[in-house]
Protein backbone atom coordinates (compact mmCIF):
# COMPACT_ATOMS: atom_id res chain seq x y z
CA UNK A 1 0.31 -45.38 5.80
CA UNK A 2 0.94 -43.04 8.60
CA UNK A 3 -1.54 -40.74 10.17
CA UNK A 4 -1.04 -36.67 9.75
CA UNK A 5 0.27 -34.98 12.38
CA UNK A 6 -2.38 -32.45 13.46
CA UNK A 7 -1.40 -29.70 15.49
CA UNK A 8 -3.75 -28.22 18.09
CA UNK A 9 -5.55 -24.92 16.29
CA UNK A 10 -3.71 -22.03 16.53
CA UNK A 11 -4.80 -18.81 18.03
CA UNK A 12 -6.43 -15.94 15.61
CA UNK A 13 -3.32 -13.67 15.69
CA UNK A 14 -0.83 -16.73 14.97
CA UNK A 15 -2.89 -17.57 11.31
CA UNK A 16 -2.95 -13.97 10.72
CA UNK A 17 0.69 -13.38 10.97
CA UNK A 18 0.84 -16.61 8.68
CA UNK A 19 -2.04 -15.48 5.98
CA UNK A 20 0.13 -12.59 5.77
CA UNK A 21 2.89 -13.74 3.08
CA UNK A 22 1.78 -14.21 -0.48
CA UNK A 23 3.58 -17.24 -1.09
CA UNK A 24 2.43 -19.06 1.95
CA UNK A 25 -1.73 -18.27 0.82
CA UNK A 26 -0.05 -19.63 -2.58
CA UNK A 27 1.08 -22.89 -0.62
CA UNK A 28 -2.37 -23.10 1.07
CA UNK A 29 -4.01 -22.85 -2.55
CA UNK A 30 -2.25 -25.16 -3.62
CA UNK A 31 -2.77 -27.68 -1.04
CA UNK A 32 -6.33 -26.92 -0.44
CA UNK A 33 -8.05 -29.73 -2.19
CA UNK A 34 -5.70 -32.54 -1.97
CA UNK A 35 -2.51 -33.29 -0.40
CA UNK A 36 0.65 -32.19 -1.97
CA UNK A 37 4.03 -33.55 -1.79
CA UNK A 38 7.13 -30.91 -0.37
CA UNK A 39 8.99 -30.75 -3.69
CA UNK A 40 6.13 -30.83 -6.22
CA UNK A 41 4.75 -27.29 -3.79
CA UNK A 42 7.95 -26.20 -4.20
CA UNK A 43 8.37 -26.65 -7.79
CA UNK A 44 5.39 -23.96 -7.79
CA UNK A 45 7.44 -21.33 -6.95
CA UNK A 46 10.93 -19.59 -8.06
CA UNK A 47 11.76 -19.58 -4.37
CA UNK A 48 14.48 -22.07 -3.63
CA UNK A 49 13.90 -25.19 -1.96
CA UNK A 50 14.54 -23.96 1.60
CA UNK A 51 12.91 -20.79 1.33
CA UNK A 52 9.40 -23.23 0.20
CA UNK A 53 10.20 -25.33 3.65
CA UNK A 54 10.63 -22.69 6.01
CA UNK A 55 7.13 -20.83 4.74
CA UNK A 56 5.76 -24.95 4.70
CA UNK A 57 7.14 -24.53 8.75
CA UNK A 58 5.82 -21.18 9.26
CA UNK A 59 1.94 -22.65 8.19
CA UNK A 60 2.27 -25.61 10.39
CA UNK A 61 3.22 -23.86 13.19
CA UNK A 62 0.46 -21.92 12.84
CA UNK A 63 -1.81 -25.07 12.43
CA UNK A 64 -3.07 -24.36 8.76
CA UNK A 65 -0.73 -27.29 7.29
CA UNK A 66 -1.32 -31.44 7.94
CA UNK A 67 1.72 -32.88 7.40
CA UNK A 68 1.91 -36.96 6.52
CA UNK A 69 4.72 -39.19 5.77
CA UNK A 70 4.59 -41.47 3.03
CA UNK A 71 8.00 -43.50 2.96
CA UNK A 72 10.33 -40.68 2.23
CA UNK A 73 8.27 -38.16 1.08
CA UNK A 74 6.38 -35.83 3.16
CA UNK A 75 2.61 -34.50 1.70
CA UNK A 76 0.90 -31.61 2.92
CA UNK A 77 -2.91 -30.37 2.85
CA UNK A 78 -4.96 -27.41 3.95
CA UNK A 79 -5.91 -27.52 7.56
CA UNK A 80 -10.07 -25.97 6.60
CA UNK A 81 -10.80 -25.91 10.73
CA UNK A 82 -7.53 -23.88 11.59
CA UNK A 83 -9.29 -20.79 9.57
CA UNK A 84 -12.56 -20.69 12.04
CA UNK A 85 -10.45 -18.76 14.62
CA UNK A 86 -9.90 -15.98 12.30
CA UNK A 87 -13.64 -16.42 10.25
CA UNK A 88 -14.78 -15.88 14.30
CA UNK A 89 -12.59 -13.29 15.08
CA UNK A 90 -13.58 -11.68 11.64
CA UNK A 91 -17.39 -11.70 12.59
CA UNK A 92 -16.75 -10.03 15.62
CA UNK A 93 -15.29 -7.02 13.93
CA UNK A 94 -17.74 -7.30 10.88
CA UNK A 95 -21.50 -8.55 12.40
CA UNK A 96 -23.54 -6.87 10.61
CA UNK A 97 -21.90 -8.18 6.82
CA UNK A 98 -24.73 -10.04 5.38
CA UNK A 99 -27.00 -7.30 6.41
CA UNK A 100 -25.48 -4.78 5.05
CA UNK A 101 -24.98 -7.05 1.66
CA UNK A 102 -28.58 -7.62 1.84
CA UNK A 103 -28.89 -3.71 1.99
CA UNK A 104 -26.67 -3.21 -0.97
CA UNK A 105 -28.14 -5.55 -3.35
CA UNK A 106 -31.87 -4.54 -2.72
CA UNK A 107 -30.89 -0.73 -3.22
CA UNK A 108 -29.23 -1.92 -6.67
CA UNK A 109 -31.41 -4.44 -7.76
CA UNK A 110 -34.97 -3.27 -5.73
CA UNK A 111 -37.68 -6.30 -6.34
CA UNK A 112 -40.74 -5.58 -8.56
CA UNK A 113 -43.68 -4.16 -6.98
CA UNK A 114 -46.21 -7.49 -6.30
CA UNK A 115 -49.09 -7.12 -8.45
């Protein structure tokens, strides 16, 4: 059985641009529980064969894809680490989320007064 290729982690702007097609967040769906075999990702979609391979090409470049041979077939899965640079990137921009959730939800839903 031969060992996935991993990729080094690609930078924030790189899984952006790939995030950025529908049907390659449909491919990482897809594959993001177990690995998935080339044509049975492809069969997923109305896109032809090559069109599947060269978005499959576009997420590995980008580090989001694994990519393993098994004899003749080649299985894919959902790279979960190669999303930190954008979840970091993302907290930059957006530090105060939780607070501001926390805000939110106690304005809506204020707690009882303690008796």
């Amino acid at each position: 059985m031969a060992e996935p290729k991993q990729s080094t982690p690609a930078a924030p702007d790189a899984v952006l641009r790939a995030l950025a097609d529908p049907n390659r967040r449909q491919i990482l769906r897809l594959v993001q529980h177990a690995e998935l075999p080339a044509g049975q990702i492809a069969a997923s979609f109305t896109l032809t064969q090559q069109a599947v391979s060269q978005h499959i090409g576009v997420l590995k470049q980008a580090g989001l894809l694994t990519e393993r041979r098994e004899g003749t077939r080649r299985l894919y899965a959902l790279r979960h680490e190669s999303l930190e640079p954008v979840r970091e990137l993302l907290s930059e921009l957006w530090p105060d989320a939780l607070s501001r959730l926390k805000k939110a939800v106690e304005t809506d839903h204020p707690r009882p007064p303690k008796r």
